[in-house]
N, C-alpha and C. Protein backbone atom coordinates (compact mmCIF):
# COMPACT_ATOMS: atom_id res chain seq x y z
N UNK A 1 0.83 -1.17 0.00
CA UNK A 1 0.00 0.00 0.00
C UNK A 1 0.88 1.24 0.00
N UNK A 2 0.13 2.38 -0.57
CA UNK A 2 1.05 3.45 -0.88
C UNK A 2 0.30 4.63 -0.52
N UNK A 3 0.60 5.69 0.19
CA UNK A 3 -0.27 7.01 0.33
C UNK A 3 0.11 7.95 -0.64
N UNK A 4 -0.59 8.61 -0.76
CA UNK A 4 -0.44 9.28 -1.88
C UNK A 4 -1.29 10.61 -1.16
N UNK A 5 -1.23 12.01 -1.41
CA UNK A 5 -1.95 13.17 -1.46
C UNK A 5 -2.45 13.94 -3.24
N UNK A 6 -3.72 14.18 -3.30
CA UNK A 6 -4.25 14.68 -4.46
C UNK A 6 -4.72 15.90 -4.45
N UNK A 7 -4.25 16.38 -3.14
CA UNK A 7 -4.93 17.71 -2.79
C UNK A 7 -3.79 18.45 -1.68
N UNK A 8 -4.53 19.71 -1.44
CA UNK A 8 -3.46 20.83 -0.58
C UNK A 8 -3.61 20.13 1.14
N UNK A 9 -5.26 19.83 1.32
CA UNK A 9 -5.14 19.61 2.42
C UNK A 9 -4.89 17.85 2.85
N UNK A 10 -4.70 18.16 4.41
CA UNK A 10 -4.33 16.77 4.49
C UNK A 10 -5.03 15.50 4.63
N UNK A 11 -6.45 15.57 4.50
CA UNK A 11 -7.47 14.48 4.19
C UNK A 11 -7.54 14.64 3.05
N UNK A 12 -7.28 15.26 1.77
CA UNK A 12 -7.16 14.83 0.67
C UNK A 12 -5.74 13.93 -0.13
N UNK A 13 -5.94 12.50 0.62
CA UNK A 13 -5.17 11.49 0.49
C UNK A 13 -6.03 10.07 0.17
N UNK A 14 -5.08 9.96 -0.30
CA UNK A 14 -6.05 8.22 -1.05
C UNK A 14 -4.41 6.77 -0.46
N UNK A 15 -4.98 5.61 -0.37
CA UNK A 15 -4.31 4.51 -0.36
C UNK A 15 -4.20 3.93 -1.93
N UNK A 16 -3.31 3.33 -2.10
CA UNK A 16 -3.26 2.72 -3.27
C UNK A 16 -3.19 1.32 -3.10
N UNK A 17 -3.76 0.20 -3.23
CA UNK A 17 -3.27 -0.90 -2.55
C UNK A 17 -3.27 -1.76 -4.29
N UNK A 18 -1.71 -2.29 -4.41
CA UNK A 18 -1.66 -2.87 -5.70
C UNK A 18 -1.58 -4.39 -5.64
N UNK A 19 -2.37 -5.19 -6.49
CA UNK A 19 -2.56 -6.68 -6.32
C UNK A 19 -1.13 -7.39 -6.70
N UNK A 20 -0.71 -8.87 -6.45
CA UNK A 20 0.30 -9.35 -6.81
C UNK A 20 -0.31 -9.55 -8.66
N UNK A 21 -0.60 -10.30 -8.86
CA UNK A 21 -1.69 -10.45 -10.12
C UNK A 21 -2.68 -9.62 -10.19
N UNK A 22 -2.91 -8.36 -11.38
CA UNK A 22 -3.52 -7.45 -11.72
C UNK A 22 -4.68 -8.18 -12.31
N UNK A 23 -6.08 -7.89 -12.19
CA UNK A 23 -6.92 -8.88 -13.01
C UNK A 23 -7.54 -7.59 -14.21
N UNK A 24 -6.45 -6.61 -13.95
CA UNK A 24 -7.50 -5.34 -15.02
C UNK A 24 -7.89 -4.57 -14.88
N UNK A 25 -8.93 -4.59 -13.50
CA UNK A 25 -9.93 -3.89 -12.84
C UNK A 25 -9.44 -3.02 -11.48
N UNK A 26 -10.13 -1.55 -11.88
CA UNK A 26 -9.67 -1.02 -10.47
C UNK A 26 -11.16 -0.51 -9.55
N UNK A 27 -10.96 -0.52 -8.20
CA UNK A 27 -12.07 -0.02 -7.61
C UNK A 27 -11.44 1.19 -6.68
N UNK A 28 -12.52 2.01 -6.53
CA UNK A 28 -12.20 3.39 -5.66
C UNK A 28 -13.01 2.69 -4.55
N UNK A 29 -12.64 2.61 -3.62
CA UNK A 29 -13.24 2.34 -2.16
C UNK A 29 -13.36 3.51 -1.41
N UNK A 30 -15.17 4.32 -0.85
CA UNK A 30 -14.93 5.25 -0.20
C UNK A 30 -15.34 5.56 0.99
N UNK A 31 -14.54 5.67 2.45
CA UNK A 31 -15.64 5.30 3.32
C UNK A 31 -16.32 6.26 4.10
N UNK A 32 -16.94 5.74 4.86
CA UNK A 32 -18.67 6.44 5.09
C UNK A 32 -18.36 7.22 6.71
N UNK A 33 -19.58 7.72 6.82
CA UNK A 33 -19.09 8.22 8.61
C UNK A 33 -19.93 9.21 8.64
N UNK A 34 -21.38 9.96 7.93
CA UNK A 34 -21.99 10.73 7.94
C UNK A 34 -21.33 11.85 7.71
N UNK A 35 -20.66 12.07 6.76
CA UNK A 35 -19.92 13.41 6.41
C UNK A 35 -18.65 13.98 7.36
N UNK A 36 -18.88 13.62 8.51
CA UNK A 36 -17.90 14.73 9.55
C UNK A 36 -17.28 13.57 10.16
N UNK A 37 -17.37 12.26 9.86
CA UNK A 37 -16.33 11.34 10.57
C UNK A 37 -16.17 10.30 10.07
N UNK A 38 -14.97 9.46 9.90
CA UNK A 38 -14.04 7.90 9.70
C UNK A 38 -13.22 8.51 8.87
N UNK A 39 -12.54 7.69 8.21
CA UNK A 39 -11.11 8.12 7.29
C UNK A 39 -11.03 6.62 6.96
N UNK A 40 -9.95 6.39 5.55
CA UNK A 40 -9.76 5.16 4.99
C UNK A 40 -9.18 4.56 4.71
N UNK A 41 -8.69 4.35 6.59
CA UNK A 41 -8.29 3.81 7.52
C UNK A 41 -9.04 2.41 7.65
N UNK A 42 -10.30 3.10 7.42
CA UNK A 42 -11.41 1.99 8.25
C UNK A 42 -11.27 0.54 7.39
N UNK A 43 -10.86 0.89 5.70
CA UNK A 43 -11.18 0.18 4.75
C UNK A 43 -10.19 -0.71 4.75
N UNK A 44 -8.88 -0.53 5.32
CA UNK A 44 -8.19 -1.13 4.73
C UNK A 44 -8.41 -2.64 4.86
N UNK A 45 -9.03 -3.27 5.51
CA UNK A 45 -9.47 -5.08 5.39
C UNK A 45 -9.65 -5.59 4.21
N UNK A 46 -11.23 -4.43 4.13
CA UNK A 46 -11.63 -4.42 2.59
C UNK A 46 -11.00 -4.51 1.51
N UNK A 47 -9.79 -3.18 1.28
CA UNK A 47 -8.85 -3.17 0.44
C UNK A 47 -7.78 -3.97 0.46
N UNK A 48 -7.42 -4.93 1.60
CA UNK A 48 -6.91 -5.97 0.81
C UNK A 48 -7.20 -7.20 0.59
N UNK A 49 -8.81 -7.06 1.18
CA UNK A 49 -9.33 -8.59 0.53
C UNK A 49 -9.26 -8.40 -0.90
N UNK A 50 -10.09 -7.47 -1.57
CA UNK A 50 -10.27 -7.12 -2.94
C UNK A 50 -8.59 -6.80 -3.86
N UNK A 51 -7.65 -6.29 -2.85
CA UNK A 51 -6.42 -6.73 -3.60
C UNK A 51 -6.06 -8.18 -3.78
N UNK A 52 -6.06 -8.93 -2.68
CA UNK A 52 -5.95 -10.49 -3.29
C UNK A 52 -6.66 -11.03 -3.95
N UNK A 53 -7.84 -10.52 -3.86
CA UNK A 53 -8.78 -11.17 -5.54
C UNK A 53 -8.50 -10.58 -6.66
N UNK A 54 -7.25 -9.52 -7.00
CA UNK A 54 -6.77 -8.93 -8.61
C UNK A 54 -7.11 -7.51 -8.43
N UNK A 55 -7.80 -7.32 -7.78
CA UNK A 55 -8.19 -5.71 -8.23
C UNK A 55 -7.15 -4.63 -7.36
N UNK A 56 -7.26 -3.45 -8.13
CA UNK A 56 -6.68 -2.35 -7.81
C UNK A 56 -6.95 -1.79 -6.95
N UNK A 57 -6.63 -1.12 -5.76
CA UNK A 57 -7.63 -0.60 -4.92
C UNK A 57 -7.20 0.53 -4.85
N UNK A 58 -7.90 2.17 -5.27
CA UNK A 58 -7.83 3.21 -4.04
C UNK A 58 -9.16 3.83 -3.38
N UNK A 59 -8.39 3.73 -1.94
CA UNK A 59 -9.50 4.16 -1.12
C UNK A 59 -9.28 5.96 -0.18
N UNK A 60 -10.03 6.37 -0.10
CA UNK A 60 -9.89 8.17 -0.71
C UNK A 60 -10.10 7.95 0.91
N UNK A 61 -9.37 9.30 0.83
CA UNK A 61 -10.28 10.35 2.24
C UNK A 61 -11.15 11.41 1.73
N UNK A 62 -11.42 12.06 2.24
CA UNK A 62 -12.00 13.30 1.85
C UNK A 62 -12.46 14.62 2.67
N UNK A 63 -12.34 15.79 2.87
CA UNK A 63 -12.36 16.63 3.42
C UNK A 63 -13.66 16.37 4.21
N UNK A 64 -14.00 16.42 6.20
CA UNK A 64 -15.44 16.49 6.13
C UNK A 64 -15.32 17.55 6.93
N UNK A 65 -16.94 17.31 7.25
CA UNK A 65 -17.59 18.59 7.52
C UNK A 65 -17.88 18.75 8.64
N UNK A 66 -17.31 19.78 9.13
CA UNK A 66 -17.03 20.10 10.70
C UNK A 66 -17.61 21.37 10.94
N UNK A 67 -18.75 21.38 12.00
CA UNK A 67 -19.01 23.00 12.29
C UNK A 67 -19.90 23.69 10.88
N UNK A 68 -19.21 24.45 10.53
CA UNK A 68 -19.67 25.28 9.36
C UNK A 68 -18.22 25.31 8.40
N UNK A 69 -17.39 24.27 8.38
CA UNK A 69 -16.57 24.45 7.54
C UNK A 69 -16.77 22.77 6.42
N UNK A 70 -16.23 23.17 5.28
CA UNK A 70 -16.46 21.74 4.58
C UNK A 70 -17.75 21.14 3.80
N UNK A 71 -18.45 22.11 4.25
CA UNK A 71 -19.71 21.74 3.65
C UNK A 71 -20.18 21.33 2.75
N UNK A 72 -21.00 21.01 2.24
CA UNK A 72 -21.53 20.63 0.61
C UNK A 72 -21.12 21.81 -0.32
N UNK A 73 -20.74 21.78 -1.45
CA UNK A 73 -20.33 20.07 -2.23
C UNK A 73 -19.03 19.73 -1.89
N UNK A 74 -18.59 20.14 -0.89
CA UNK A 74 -17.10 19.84 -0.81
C UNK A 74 -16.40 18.51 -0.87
N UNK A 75 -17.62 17.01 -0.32
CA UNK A 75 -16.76 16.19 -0.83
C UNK A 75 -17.30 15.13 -2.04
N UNK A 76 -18.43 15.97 -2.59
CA UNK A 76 -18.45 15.58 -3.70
C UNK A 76 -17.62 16.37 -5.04
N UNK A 77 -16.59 17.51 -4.61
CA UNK A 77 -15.17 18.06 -5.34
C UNK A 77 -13.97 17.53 -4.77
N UNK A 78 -13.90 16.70 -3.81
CA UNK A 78 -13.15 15.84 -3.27
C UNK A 78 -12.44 14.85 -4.16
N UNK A 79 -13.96 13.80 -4.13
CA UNK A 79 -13.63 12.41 -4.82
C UNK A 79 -13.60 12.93 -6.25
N UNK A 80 -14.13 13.99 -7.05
CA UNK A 80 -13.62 13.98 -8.01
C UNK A 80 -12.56 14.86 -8.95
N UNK A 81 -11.80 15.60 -7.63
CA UNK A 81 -10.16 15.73 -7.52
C UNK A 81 -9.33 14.64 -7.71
N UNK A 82 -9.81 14.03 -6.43
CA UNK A 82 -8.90 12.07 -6.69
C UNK A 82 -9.02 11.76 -8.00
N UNK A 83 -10.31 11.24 -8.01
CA UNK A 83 -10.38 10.41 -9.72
C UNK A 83 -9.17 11.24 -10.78
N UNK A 84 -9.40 12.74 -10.59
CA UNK A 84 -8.80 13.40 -11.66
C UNK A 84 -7.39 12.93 -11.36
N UNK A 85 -6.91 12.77 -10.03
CA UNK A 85 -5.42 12.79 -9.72
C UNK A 85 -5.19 11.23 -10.23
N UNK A 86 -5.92 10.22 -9.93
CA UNK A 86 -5.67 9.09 -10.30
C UNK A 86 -5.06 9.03 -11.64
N UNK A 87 -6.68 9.37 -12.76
CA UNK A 87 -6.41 9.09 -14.08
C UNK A 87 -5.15 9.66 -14.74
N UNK A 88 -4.45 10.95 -13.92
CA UNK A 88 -3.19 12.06 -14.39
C UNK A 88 -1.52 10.90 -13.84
N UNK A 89 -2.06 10.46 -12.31
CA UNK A 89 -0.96 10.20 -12.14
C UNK A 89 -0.47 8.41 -11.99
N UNK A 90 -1.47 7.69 -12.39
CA UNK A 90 -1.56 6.28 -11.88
C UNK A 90 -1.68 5.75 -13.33
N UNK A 91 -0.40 5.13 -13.83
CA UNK A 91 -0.23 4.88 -15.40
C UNK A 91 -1.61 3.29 -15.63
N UNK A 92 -1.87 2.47 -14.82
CA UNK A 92 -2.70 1.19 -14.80
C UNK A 92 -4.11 2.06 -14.36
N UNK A 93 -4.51 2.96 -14.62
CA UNK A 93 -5.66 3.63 -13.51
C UNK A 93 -6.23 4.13 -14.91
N UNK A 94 -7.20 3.80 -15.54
CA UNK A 94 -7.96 3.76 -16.92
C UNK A 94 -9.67 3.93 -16.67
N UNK A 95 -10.16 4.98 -17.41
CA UNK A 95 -11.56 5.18 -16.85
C UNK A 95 -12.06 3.99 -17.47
N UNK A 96 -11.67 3.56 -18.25
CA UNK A 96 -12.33 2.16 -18.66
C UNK A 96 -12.84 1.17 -17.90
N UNK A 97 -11.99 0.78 -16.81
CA UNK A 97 -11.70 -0.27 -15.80
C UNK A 97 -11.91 0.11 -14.37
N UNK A 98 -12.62 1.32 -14.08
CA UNK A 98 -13.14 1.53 -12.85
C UNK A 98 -14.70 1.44 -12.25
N UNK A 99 -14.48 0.65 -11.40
CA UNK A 99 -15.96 1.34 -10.41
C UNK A 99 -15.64 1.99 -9.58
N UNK A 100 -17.24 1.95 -8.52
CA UNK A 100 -16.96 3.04 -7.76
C UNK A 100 -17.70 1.82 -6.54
N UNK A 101 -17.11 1.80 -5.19
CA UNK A 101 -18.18 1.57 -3.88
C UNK A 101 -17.72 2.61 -2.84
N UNK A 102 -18.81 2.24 -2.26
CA UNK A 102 -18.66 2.77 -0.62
C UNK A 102 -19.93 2.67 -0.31
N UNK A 103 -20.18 2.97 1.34
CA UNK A 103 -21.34 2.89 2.29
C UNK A 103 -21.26 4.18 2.85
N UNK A 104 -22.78 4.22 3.60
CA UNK A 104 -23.14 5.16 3.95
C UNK A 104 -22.53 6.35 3.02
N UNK A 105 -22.15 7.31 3.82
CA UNK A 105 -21.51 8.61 2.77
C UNK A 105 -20.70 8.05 1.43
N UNK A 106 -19.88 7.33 2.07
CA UNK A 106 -19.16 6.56 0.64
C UNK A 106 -20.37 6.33 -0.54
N UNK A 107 -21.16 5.54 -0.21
CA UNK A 107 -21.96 5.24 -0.98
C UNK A 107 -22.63 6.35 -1.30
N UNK A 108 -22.55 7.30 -0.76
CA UNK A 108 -23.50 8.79 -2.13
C UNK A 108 -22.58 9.17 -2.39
N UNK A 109 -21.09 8.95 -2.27
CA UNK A 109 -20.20 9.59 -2.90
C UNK A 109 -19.67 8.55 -3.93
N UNK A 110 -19.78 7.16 -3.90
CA UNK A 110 -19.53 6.16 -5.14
C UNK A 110 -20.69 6.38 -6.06
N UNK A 111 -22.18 6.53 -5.88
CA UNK A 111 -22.86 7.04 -6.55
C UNK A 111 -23.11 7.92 -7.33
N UNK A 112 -22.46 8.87 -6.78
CA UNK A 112 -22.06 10.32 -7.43
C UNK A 112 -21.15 10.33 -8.36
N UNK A 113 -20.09 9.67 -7.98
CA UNK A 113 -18.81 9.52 -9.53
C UNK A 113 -19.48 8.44 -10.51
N UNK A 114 -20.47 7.46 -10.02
CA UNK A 114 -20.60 6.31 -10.96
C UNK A 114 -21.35 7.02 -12.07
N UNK A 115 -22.48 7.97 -11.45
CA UNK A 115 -23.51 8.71 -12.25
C UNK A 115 -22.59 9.62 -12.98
N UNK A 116 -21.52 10.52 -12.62
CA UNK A 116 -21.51 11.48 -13.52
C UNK A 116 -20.64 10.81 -14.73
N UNK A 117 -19.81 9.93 -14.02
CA UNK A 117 -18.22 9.56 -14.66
C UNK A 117 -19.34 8.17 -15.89
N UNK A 118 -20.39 7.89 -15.62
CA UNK A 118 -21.14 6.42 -16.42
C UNK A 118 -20.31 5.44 -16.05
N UNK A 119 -19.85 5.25 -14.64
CA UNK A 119 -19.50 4.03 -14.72
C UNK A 119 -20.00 2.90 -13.56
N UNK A 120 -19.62 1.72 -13.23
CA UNK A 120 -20.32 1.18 -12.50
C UNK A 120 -20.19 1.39 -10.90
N UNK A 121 -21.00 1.55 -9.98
CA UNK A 121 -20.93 1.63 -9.02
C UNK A 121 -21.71 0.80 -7.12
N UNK A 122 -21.47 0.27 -6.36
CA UNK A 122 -22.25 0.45 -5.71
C UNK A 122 -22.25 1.19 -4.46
N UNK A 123 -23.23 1.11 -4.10
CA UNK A 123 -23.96 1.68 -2.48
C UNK A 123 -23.96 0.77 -1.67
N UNK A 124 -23.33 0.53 -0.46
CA UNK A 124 -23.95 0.08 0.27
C UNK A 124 -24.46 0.87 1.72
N UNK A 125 -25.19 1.71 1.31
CA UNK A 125 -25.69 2.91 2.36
C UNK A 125 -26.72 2.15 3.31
N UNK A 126 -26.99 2.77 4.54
CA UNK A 126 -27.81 2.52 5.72
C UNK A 126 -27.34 2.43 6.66
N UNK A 127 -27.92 3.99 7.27
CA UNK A 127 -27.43 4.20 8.72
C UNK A 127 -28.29 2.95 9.79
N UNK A 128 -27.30 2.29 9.98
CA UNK A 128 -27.60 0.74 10.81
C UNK A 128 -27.47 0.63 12.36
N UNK A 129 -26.59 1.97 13.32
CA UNK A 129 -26.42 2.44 14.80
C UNK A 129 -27.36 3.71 14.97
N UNK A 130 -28.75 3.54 14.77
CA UNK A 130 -29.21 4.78 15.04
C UNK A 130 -29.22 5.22 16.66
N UNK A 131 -29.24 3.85 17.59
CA UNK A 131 -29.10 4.32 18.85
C UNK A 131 -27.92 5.06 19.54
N UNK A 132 -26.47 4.42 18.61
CA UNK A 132 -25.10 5.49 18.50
C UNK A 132 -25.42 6.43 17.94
N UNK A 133 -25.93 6.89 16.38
CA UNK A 133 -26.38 7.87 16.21
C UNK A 133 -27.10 9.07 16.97
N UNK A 134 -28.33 8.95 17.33
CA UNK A 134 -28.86 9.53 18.51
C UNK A 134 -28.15 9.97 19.90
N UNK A 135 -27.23 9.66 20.14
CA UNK A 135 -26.62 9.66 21.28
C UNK A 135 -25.41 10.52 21.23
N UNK A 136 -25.14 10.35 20.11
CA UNK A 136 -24.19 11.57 19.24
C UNK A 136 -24.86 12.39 19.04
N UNK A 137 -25.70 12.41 18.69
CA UNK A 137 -26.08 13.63 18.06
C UNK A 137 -27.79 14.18 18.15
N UNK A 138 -27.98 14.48 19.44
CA UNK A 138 -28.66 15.07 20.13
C UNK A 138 -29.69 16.08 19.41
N UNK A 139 -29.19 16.62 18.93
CA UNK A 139 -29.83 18.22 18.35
C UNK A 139 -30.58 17.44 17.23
N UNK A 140 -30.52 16.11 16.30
CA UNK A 140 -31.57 15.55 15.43
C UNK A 140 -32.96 15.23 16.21
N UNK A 141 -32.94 14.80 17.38
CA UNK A 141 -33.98 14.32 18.49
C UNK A 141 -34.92 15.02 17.95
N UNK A 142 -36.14 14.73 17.53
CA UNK A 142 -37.41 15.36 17.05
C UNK A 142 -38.02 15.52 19.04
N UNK A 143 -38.49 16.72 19.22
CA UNK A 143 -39.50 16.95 20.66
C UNK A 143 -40.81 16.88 20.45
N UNK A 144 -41.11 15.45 20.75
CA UNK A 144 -42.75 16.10 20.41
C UNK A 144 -43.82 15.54 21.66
């Protein structure tokens, strides 16, 4: 695995994780955390199961959103900074041969490059700890 930066700041960094046997195919892995939290960090299991099955892996960070800073669209100009940095600087990294995943946020942000870029993507979104959720984050609590 290799870090790499595609951007000024310092969550705009991606992993590169390269297979022993290339099968062709690369995937962007992106992970999730409701906008303002995880890093992809979390992925790396993921990224190297899917490296020992052939594929390419990079898995992005992306600027989040803290307070009133970061906000929308910021990391949907994120992931597609990366992509741009990929396709410029990663000679095996071919729009031909990419998808896109991630969950939760990942997943509207793999969605988002699959839709604009036409290529394949999935989601695996669903906030699944709503009782962690809630507990974090107080101020959603509907009063009624």
């Amino acid at each position: 695995m290799k870090t790499f930066n595609y951007g000024k700041d310092e969550l705009q960094a991606l992993d590169l994780y390269q297979p022993k046997e290339w099968n062709g195919k690369t995937l962007v892995l992106i992970h999730g955390g409701g906008w303002w939290q995880g890093d992809k960090g979390k992925e790396k299991e993921v990224a190297i199961g899917l490296a020992t099955e052939g594929y390419q892996v990079a898995a992005l960070n992306y600027r989040l959103a803290t307070q009133a800073k970061n906000l929308f669209p910021t990391q949907d100009e994120d992931v597609e900074a990366a992509y741009t940095w990929l396709l410029k600087n990663i000679p095996d990294f071919k729009a031909d041969n990419i998808a896109f995943i991630g969950g939760s946020t990942g997943g509207h942000l793999a969605a988002y490059l699959g839709l604009t870029k036409g290529r394949p993507f999935v989601s695996l979104s669903g906030l699944l700890d709503l009782k962690g959720f809630y507990e974090n984050h107080k101020e959603t609590i509907l009063n009624n």
